[in-house]
Protein backbone atom coordinates (compact mmCIF):
# COMPACT_ATOMS: atom_id res chain seq x y z
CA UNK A 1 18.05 42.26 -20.05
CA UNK A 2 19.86 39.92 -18.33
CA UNK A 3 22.04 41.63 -15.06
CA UNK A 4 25.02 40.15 -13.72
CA UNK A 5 24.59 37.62 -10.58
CA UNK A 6 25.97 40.01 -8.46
CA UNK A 7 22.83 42.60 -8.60
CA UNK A 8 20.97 40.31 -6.68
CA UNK A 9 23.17 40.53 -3.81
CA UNK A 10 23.05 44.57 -3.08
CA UNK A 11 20.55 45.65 -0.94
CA UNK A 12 19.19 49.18 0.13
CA UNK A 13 18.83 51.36 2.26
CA UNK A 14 15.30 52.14 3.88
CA UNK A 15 15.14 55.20 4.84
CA UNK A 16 14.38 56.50 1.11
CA UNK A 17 11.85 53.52 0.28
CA UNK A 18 9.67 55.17 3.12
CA UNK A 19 10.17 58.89 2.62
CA UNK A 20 9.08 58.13 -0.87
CA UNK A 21 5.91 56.37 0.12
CA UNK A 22 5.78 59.20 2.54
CA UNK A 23 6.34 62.40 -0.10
CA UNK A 24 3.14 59.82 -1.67
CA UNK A 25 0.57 60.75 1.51
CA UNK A 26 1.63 63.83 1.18
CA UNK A 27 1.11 64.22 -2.00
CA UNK A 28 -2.46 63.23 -1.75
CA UNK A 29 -3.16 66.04 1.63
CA UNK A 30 -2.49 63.97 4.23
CA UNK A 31 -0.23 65.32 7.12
CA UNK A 32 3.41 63.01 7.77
CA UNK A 33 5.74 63.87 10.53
CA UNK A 34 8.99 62.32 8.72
CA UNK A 35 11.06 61.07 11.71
CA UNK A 36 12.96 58.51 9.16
CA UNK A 37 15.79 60.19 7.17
CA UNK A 38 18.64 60.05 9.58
CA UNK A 39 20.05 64.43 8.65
CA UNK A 40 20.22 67.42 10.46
CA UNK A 41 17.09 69.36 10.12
CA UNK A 42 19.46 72.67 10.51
CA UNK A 43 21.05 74.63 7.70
CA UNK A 44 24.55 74.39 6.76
CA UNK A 45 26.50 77.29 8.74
CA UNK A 46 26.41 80.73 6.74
CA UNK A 47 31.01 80.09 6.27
CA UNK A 48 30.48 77.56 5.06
CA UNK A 49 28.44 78.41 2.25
CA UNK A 50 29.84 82.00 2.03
CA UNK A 51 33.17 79.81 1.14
CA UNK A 52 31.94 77.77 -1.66
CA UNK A 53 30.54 80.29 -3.08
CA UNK A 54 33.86 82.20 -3.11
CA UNK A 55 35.25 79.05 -4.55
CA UNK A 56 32.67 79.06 -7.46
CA UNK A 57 33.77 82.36 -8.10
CA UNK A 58 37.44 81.89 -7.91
CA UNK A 59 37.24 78.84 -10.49
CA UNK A 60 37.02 76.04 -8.21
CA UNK A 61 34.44 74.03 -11.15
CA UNK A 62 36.98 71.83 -12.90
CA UNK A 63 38.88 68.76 -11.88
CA UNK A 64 40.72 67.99 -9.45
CA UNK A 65 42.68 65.47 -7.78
CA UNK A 66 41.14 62.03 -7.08
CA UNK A 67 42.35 61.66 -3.39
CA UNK A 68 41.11 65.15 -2.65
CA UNK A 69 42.63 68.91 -3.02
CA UNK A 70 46.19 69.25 -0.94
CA UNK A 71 44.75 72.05 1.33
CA UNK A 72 41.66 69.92 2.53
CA UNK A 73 43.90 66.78 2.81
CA UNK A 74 45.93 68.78 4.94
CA UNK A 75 43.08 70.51 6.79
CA UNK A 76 41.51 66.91 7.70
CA UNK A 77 45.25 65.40 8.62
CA UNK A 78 45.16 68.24 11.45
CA UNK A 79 41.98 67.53 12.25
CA UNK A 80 42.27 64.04 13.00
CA UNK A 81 45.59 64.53 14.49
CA UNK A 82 43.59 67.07 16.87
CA UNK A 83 40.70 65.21 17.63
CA UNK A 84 42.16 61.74 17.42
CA UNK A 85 45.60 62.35 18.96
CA UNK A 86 47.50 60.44 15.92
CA UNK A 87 49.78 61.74 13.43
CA UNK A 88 48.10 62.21 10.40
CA UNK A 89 49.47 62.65 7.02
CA UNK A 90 47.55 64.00 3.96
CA UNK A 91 48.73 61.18 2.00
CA UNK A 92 46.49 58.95 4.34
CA UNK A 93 43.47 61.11 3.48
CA UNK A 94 41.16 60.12 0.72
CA UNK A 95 38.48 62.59 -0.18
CA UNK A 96 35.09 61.25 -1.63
CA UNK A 97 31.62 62.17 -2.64
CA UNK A 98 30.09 61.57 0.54
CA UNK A 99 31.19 59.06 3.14
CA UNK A 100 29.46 55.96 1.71
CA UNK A 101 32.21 55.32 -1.03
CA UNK A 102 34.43 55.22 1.21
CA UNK A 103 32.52 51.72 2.43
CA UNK A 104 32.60 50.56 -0.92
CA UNK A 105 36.08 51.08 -1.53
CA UNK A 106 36.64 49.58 1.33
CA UNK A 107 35.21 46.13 1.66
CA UNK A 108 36.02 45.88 -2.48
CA UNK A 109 39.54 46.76 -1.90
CA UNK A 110 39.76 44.42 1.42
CA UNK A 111 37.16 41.43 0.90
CA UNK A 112 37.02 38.69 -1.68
CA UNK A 113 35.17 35.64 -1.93
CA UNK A 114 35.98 33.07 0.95
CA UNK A 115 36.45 36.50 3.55
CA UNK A 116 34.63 36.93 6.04
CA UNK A 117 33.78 40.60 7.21
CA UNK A 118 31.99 41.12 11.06
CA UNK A 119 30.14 43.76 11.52
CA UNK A 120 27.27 44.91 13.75
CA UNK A 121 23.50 44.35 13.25
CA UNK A 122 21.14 46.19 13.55
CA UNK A 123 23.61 48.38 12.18
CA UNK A 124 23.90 50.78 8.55
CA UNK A 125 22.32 48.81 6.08
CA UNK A 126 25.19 49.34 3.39
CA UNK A 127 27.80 47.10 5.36
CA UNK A 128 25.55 43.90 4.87
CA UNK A 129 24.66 45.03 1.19
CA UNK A 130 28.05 45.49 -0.02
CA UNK A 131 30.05 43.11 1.56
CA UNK A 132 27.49 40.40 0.35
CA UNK A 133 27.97 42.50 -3.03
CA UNK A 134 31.59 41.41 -3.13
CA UNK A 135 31.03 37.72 -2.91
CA UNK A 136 32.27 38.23 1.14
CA UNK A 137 30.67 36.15 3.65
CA UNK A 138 28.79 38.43 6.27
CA UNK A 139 29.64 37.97 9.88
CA UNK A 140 26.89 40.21 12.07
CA UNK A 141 27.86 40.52 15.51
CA UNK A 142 24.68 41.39 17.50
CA UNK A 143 23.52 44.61 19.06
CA UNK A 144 21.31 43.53 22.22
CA UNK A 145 19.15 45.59 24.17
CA UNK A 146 20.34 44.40 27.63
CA UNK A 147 24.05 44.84 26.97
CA UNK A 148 22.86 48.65 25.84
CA UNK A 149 23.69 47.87 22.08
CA UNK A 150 27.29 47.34 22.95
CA UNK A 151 29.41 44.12 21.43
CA UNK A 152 29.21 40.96 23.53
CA UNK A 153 32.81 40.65 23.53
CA UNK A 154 32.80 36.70 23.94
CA UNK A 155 30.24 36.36 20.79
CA UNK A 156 32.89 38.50 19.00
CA UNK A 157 35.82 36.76 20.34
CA UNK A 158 33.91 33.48 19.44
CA UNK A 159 33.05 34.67 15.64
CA UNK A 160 36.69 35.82 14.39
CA UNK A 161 37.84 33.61 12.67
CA UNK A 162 41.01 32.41 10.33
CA UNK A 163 38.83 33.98 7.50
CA UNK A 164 38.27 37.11 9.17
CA UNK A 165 39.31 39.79 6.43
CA UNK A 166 37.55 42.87 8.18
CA UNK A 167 36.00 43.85 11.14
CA UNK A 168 33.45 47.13 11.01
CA UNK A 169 32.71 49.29 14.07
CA UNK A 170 30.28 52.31 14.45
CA UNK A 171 30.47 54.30 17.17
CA UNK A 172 28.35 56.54 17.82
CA UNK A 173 25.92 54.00 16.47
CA UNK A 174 22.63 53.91 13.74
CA UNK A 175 20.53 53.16 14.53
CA UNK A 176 20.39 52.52 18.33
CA UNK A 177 23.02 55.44 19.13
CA UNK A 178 24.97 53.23 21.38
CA UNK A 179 28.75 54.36 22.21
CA UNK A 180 31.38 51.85 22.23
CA UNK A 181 33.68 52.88 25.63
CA UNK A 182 37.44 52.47 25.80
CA UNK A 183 37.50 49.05 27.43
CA UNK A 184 35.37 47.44 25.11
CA UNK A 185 37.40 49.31 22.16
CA UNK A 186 40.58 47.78 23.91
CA UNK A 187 39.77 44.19 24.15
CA UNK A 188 38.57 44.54 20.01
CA UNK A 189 41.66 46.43 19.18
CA UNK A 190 43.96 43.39 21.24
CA UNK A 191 42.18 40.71 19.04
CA UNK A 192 42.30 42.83 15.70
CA UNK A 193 46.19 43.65 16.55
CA UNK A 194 46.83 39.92 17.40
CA UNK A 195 45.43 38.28 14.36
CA UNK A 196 46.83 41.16 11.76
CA UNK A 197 42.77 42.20 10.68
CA UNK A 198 41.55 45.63 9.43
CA UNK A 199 39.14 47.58 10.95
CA UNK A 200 36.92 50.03 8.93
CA UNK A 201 35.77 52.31 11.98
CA UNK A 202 32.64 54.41 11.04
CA UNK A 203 32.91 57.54 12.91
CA UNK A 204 30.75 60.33 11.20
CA UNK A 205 28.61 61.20 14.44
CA UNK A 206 31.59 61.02 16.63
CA UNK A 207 30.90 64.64 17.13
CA UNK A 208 27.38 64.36 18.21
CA UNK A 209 28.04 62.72 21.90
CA UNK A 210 26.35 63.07 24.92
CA UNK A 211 27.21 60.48 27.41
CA UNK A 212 30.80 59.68 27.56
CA UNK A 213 33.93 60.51 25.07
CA UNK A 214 34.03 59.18 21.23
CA UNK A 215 37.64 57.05 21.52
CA UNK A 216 38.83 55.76 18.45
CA UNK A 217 40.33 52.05 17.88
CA UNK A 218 42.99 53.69 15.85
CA UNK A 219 44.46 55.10 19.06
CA UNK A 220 45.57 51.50 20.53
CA UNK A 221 48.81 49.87 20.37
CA UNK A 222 49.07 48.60 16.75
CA UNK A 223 45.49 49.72 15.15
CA UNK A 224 46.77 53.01 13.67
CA UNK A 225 48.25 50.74 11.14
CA UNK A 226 45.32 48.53 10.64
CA UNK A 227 42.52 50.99 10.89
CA UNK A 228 40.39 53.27 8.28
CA UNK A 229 38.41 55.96 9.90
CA UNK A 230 35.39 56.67 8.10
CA UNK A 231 34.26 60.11 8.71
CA UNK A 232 32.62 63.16 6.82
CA UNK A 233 30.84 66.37 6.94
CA UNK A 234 27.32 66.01 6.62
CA UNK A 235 26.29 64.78 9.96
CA UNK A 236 28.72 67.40 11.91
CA UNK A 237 27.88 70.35 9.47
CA UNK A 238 24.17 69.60 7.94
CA UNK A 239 25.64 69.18 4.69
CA UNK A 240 24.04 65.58 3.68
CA UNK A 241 23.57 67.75 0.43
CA UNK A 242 27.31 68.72 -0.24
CA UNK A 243 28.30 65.00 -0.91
CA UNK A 244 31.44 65.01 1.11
CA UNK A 245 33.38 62.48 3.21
CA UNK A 246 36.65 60.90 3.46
CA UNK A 247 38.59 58.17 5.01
CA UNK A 248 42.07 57.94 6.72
CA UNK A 249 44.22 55.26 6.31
CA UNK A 250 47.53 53.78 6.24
CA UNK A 251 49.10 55.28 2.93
CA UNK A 252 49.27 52.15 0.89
CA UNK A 253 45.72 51.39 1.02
CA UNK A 254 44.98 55.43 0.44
CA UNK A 255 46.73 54.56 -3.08
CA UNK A 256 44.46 51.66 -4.00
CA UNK A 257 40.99 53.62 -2.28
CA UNK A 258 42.19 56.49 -5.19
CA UNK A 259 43.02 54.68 -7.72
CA UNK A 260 39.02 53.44 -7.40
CA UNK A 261 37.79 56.85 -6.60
CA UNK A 262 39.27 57.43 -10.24
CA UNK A 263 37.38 54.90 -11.69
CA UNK A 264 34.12 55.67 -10.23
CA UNK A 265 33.91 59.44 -9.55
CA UNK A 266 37.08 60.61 -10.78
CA UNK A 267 37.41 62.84 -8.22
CA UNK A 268 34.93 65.04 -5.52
CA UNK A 269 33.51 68.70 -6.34
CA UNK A 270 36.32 71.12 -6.01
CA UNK A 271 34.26 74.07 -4.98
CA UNK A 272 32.80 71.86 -1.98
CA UNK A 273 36.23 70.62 -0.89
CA UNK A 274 37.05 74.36 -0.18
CA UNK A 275 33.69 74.16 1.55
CA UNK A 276 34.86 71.59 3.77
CA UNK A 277 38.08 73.54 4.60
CA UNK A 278 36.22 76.68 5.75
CA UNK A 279 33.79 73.85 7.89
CA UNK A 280 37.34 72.36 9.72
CA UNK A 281 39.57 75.37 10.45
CA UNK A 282 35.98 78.31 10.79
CA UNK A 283 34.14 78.85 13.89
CA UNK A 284 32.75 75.39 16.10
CA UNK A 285 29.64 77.33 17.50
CA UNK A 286 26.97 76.09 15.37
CA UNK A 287 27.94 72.31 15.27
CA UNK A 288 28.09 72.72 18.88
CA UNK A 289 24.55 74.15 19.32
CA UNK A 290 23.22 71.85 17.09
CA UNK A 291 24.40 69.09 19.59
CA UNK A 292 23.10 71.05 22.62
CA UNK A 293 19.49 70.97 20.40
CA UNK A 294 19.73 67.66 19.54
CA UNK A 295 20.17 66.81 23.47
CA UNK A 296 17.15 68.18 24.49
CA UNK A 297 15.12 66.39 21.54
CA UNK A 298 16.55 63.37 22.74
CA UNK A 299 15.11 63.39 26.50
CA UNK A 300 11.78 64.73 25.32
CA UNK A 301 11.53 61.47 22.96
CA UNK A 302 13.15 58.78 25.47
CA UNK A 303 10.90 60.05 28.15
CA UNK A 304 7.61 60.17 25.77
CA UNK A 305 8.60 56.83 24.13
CA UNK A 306 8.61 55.31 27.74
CA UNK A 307 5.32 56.86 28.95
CA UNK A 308 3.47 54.53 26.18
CA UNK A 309 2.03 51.64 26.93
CA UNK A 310 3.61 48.69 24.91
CA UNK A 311 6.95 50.69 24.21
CA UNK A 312 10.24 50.85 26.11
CA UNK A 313 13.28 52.89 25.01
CA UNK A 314 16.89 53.09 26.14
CA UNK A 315 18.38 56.66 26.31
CA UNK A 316 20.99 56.64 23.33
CA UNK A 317 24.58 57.96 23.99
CA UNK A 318 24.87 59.66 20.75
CA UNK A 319 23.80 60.57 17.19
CA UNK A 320 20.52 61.12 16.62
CA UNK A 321 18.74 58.34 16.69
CA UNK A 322 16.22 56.30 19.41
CA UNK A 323 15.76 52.75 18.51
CA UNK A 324 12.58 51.92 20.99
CA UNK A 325 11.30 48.43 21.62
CA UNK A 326 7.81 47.66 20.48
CA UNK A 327 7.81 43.87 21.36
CA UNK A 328 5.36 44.82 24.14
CA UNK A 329 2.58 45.92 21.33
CA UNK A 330 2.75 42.13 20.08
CA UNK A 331 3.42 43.85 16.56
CA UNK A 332 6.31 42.67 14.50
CA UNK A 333 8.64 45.55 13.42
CA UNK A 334 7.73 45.68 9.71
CA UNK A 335 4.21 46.32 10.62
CA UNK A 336 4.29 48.71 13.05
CA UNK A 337 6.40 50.77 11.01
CA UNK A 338 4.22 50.54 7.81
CA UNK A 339 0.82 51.03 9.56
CA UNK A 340 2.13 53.86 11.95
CA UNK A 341 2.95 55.45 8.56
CA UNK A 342 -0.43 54.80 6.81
CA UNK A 343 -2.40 55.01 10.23
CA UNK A 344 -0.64 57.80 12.01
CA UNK A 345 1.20 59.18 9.79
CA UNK A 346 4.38 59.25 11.34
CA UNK A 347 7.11 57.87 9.13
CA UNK A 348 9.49 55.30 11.19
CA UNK A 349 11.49 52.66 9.64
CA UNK A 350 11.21 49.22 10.86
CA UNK A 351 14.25 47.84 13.22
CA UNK A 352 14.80 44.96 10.22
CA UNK A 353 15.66 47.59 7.80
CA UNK A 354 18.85 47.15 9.88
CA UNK A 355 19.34 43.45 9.72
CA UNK A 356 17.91 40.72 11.66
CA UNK A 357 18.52 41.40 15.31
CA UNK A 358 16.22 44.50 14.43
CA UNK A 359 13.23 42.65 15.14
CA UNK A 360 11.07 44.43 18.06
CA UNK A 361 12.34 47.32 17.56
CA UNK A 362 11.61 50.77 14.85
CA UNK A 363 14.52 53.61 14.45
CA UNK A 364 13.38 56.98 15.20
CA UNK A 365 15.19 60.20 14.04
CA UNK A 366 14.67 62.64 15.94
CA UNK A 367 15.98 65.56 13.90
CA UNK A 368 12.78 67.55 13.34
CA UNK A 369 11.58 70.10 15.27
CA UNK A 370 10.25 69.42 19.45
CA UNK A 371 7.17 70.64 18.24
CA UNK A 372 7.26 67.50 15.36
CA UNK A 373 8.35 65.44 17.76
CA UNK A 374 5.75 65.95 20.49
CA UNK A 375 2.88 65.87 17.43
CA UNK A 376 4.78 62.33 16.32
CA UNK A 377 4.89 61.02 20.30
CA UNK A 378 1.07 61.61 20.50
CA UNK A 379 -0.03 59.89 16.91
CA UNK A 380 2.13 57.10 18.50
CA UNK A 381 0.52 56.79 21.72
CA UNK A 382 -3.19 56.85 20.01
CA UNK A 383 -2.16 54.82 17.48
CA UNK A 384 -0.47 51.73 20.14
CA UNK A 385 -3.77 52.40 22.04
CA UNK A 386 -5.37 51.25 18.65
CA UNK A 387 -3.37 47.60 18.23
């Protein structure tokens, strides 16, 4: 079999390759605290469910549009509108089987051969894989510890380019959970406005914040126009399962983003979309607690990453992520992660799973339990004391 050229340029993503070779251990009676799929560890809320069901029941198992049903185009129009303070139409609102196709769309719609497409690193695998995947040229603009993960706005400023096609922005940020604040957000939108380039901004944890406010480029002069918001429900809702995201965008690009969705995956479950219009307009409480959880897991990890000898972690503004340095063990990244695994049995990925300017560093999620995490911080501290 001979595969097309282009196969050799996608990549992966990680996080499976080691809960595979985790499920393995397992498998064979050893004991794995998985801190490296990045999903809630709660269930989806009990309306939410209650309402697909009543969809299944009602006949929501056929077809339906490829953009998305009307009444869930219209629930996430308000809800950006709401939470964004922009005025949202449906017709702007593409509906997809989870959020990642809305990436892919994306940067195929956007980026050809001879574009170049910045984005940040370490940052989600997928942006490197498919704009390399397109025959784009990949721009990373680097994360760095000391500037607390944030963009080096004159590295940025010095990397656009005449070629610059698309710029990509995640805030709250995987894997180091960084949070991109308004000034920072201003001077990016001022270049992207100037020079006339798109900006895919990834915002599915932009409800899981701590530190700070999640503000959206597409509120400044001239980026509603020129931005896609990339959001979804599984992060907000724990429903990684349901397979449901969607992006917002100007209306002409919404046309070309479902006119793909139709040739890929014709359109998303019906009996989920209903799902995800119970999740939007139904009670807040248990996204909210979930949060208030996640908060607490987060200082018990910081503070137990820091008291180990070798290790040093920043306190992340938001998701659910810690992305601690391990430079001081004299390990490379790659290693640690693979013998903490087969050692320790924690499961970790390694900070280059994320590109590059991961190097030093491992991404930690910490949605499991305090009781996982505390059992995880200890293999790690015996295990460091072992190197």
């Amino acid at each position: 079999m001979k595969l097309a050229k282009r196969m050799s340029r996608l990549g992966t993503e990680t996080a499976f390759e080691v809960l595979v070779r985790a499920r393995a251990l397992e498998a064979q009676g050893r004991d794995v605290v998985h801190l490296e799929v990045g999903e809630p560890d709660f269930d989806t809320p009990a309306n939410i469910i209650d309402a697909a069901i009543v969809a299944l029941k009602s006949g929501y198992t056929h077809y339906g549009p490829s953009a998305g049903l009307p009444e869930l185009r219209q629930a996430i129009a308000n809800e950006i509108s709401s939470t964004r303070g922009l005025d949202v139409k449906p017709s702007e609102v593409v509906v997809t089987p989870g959020a990642k196709p809305i990436m892919f769309f994306i940067i195929l719609a956007l980026a050809e051969a001879g574009d170049e497409v910045m984005y940040p690193n370490p940052g989600f695998p997928i942006y490197e894989s498919m704009i390399n995947f397109v025959g784009a040229t990949p721009v990373p603009i680097p994360l760095r510890e000391e500037r607390d993960f944030c963009f080096d706005l004159d590295e940025f400023r010095s990397k656009v380019s005449a070629k610059t096609k698309l710029i990509i922005l995640n805030s709250p940020q995987n894997p180091t959970g960084s949070v991109l604040g308004r000034d920072d957000l201003a001077a990016i939108a001022q270049i992207a406005a100037a020079r006339d380039i798109m900006v895919l901004a990834d915002e599915i944890y932009n409800r899981i914040i701590y530190d700070g406010e999640h503000v959206s480029i597409a509120t400044f002069p001239g980026m509603k126009e020129r931005t896609i918001i990339l959001d979804g429900f599984s992060k907000t809702y724990a429903m990684t399962g349901w397979r449901m995201g969607y992006g917002v965008m100007p209306e002409a690009l919404a046309e070309h983003v479902s006119r793909l969705q139709t040739n890929s995956n014709s359109c998303t479950a019906s009996f989920t979309q209903r799902a995800g219009v119970a999740a939007l307009t139904g009670p807040q409480e248990a996204s909210a607690a979930m949060v208030r959880e996640f908060k607490k897991r987060r200082d018990i990890i910081v503070a137990g990453l820091n008291a180990i000898k070798g290790v040093s972690c920043r306190l992340p503004k938001g998701a659910f992520y810690v992305f601690p340095s391990i430079k001081g063990t004299g390990k490379s990244s790659r290693e640690f992660a693979d013998r903490l695994l087969s050692e320790a049995g924690v499961a970790a990925l390694s900070g280059t799973a994320f590109g590059a300017y991961g190097e030093g560093y491992i991404r930690l999620s910490y949605a499991n339990s305090i009781p996982n995490i505390q059992k995880a911080l200890q293999r790690i501290e015996q295990f460091v004391a072992t190197l």
